[in-house]
N, C-alpha and C. Protein backbone atom coordinates (compact mmCIF):
# COMPACT_ATOMS: atom_id res chain seq x y z
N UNK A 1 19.40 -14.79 -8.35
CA UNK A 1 20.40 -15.20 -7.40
C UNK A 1 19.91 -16.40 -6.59
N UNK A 2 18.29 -16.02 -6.04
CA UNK A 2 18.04 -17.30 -5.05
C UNK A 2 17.81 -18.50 -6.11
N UNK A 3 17.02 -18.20 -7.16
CA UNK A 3 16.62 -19.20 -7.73
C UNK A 3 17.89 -20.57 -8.42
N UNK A 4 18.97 -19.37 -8.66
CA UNK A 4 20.51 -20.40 -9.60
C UNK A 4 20.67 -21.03 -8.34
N UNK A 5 20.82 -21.06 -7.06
CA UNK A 5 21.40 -21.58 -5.99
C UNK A 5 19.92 -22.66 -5.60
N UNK A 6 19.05 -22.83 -6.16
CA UNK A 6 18.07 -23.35 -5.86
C UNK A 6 17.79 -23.41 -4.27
N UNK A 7 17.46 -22.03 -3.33
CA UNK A 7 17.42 -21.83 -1.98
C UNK A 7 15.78 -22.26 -1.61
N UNK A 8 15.83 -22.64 -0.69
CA UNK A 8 14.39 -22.91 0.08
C UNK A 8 13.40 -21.55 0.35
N UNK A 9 12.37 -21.63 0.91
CA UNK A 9 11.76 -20.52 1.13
C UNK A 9 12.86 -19.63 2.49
N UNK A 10 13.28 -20.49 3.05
CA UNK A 10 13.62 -19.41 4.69
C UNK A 10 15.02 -19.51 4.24
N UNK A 11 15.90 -19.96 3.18
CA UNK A 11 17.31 -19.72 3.09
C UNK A 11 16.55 -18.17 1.70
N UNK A 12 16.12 -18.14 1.48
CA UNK A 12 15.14 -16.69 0.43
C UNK A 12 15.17 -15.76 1.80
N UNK A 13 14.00 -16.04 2.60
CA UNK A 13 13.53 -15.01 3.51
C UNK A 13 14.84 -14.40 4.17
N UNK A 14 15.87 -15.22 4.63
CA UNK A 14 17.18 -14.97 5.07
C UNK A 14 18.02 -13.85 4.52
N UNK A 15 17.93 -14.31 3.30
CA UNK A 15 18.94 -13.43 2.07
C UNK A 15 17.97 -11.83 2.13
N UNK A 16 16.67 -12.24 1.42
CA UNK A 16 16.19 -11.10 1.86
C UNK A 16 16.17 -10.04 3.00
N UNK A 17 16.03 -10.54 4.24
CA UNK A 17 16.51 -10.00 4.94
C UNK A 17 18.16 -9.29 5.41
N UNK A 18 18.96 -10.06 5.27
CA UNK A 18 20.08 -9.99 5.03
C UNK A 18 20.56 -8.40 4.36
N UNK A 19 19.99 -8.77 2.99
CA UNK A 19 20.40 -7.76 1.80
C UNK A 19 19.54 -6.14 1.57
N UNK A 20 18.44 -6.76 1.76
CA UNK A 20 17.24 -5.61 1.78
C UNK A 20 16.75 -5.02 2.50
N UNK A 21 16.83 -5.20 3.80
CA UNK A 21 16.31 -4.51 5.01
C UNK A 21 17.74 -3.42 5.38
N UNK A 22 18.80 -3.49 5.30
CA UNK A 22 19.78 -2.48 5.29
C UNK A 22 19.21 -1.28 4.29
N UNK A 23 19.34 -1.55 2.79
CA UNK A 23 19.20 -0.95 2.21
C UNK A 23 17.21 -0.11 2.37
N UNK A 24 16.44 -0.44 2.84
CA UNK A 24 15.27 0.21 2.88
C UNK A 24 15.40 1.10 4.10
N UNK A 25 16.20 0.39 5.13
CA UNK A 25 16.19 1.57 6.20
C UNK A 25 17.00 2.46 5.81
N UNK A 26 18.18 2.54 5.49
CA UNK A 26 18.57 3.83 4.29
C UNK A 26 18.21 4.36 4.11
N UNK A 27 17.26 3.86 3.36
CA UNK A 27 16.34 5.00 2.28
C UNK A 27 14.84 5.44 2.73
N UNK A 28 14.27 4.55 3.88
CA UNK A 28 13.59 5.58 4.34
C UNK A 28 14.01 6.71 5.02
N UNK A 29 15.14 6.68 5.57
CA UNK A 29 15.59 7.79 6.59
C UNK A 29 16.20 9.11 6.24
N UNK A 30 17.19 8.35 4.56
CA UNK A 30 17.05 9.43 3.81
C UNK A 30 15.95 10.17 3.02
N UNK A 31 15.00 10.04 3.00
CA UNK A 31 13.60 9.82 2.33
C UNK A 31 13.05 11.68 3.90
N UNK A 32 13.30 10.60 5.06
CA UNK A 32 12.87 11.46 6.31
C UNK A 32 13.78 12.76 6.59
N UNK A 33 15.11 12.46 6.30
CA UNK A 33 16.32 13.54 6.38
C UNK A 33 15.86 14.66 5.37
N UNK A 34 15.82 14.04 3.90
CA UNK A 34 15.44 14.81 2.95
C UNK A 34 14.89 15.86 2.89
N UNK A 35 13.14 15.28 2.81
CA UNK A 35 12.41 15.61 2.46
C UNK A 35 11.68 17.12 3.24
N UNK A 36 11.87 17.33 4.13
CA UNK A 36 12.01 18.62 4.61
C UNK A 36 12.40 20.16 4.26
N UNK A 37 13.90 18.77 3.28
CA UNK A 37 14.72 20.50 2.87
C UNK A 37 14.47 20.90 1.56
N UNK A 38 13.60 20.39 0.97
CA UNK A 38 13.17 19.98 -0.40
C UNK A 38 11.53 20.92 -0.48
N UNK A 39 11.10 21.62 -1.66
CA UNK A 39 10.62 21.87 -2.26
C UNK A 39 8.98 21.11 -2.46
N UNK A 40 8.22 21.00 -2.19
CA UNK A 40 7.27 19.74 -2.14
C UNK A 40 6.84 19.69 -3.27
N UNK A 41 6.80 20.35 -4.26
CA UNK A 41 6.15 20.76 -5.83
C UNK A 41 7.69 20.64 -6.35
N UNK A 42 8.63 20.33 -5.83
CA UNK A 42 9.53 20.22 -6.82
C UNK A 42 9.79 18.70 -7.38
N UNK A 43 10.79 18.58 -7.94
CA UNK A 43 10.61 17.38 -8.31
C UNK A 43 11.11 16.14 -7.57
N UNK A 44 12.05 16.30 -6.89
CA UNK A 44 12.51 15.35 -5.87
C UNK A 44 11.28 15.51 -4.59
N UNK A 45 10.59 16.45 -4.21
CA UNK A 45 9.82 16.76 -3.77
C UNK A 45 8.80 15.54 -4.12
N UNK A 46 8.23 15.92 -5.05
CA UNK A 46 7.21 15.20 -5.24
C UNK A 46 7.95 13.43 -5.87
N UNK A 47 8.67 13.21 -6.03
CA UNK A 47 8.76 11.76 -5.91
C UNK A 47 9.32 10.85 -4.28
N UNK A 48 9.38 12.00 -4.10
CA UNK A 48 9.38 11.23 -2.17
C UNK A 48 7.81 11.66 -1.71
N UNK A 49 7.32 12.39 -2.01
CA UNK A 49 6.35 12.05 -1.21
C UNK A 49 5.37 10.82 -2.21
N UNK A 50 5.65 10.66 -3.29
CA UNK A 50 4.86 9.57 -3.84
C UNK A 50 5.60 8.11 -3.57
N UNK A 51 6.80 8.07 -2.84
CA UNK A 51 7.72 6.79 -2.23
C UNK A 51 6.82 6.68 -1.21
N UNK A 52 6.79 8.03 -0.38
CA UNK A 52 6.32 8.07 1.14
C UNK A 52 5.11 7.27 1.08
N UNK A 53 4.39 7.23 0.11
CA UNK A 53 2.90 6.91 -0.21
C UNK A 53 2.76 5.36 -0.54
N UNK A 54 3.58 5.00 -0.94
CA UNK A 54 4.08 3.11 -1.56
C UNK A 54 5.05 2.56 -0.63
N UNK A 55 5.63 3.50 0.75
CA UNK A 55 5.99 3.04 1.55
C UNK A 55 5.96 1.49 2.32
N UNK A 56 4.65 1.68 3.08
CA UNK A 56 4.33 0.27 3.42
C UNK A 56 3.96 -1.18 2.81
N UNK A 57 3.76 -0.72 1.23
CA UNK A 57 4.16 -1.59 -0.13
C UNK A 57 5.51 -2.18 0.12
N UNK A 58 6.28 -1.29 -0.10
CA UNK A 58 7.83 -1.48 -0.43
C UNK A 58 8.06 -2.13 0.83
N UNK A 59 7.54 -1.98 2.17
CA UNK A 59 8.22 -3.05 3.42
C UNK A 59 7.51 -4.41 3.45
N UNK A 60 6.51 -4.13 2.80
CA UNK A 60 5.99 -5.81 2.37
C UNK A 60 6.64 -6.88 1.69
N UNK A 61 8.13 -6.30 0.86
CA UNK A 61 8.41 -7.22 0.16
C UNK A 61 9.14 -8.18 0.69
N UNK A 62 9.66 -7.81 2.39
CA UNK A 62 10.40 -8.12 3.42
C UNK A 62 9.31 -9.45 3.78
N UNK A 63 8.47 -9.38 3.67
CA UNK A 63 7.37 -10.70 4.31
C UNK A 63 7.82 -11.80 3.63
N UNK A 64 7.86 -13.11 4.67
CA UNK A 64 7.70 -14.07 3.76
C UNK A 64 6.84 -14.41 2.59
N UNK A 65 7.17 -14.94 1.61
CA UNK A 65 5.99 -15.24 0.21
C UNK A 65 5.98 -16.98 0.33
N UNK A 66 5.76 -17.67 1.43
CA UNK A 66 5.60 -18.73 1.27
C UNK A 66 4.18 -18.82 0.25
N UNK A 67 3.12 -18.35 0.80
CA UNK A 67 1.68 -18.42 -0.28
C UNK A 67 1.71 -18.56 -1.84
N UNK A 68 2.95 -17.88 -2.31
CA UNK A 68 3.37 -17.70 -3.82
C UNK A 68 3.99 -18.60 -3.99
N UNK A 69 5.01 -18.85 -2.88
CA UNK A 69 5.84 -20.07 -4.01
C UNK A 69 5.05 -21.45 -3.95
N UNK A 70 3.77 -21.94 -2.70
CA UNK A 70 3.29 -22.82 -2.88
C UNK A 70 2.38 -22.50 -4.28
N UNK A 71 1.74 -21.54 -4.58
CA UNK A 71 1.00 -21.65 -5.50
C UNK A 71 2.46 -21.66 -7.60
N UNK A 72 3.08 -20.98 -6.86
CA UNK A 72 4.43 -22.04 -7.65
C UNK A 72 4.27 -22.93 -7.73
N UNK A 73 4.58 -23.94 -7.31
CA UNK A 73 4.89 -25.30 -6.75
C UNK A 73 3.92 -25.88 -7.19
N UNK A 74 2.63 -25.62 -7.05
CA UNK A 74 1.34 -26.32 -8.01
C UNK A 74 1.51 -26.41 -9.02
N UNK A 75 1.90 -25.01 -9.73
CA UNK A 75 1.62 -24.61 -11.00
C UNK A 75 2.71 -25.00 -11.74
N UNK A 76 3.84 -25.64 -11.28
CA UNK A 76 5.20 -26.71 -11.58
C UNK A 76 4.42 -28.12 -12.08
N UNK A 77 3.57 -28.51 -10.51
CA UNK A 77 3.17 -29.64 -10.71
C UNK A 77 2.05 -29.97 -11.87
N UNK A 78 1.69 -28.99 -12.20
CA UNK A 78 0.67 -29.15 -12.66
C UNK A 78 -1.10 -29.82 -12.25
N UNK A 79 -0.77 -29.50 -10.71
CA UNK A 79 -2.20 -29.18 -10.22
C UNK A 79 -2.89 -27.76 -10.00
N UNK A 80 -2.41 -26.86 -10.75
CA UNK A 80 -2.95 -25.94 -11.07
C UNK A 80 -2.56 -25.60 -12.28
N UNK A 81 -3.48 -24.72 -13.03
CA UNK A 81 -3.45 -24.23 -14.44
C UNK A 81 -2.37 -23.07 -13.93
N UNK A 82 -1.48 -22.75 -14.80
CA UNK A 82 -0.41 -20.88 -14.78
C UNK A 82 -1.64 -19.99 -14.88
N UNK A 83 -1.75 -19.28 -13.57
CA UNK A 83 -2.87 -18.09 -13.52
C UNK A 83 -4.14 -18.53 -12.90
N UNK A 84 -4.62 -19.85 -12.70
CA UNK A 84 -5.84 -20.08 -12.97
C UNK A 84 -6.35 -19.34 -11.26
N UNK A 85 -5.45 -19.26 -10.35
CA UNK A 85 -6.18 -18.75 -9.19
C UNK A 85 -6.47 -17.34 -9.01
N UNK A 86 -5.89 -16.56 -10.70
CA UNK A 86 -5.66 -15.16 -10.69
C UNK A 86 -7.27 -14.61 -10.99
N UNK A 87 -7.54 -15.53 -12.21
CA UNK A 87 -8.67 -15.71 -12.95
C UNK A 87 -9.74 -16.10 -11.75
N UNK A 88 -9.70 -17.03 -10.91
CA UNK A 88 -10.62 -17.64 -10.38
C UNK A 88 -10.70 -16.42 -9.06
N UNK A 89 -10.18 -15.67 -8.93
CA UNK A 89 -10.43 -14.19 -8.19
C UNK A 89 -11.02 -13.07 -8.53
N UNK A 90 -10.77 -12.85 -9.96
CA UNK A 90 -10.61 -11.80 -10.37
C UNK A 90 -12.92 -12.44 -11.30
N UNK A 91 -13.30 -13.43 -11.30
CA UNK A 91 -14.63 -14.20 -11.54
C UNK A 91 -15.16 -13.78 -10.38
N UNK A 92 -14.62 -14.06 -9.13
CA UNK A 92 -15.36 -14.20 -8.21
C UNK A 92 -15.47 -12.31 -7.54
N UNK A 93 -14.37 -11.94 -8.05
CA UNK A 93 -14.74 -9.86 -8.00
C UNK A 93 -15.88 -9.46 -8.68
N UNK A 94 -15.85 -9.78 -9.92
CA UNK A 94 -16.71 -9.31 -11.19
C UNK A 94 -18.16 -9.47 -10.68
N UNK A 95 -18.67 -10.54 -9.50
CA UNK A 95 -19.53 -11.57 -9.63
C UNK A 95 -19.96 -10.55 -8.52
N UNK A 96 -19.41 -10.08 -7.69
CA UNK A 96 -20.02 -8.96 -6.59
C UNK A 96 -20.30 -7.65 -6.99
């Protein structure tokens, strides 16, 4: 959607916000309503509490990603290799 409309980073962060922050408070609250009346070994049971657990994951996606799309934007230009800063992390893990 953002990308066909070719949107900037903060007309993105906008939409995101906009669209996705309704829908997560939703669902954490149903998540909080729920999960009480529920079974914890059952099966809805146990996939809310494994949501509950990727929680503060899932509100991260709300952050701006300026960092990504600049490293986009390189990797367009071709001052960076596709991946090469993935690699050049994942050298410098191995190496500790």
């Amino acid at each position: 959607m953002a990308d066909e409309k070719g949107m900037s980073n903060d007309e993105r962060k906008a939409l995101r916000e906009k669209l996705a922050i309704p829908i997560l408070d939703a669902f954490g609250l149903w998540m909080k309503e729920t999960y009480p009346a529920v079974l914890p070994k059952s099966r809805i049971g146990q996939d809310i509490a494994y949501s509950y657990s990727l929680w503060s994951r899932m509100k991260n996606y709300l952050k701006d990603r300026i960092a990504f799309s600049m490293i986009e934007d390189a990797e367009q230009k071709s001052v960076l290799k596709p991946g090469s800063v993935i690699r050049r992390h994942c050298r410098k893990s191995n190496e500790t």
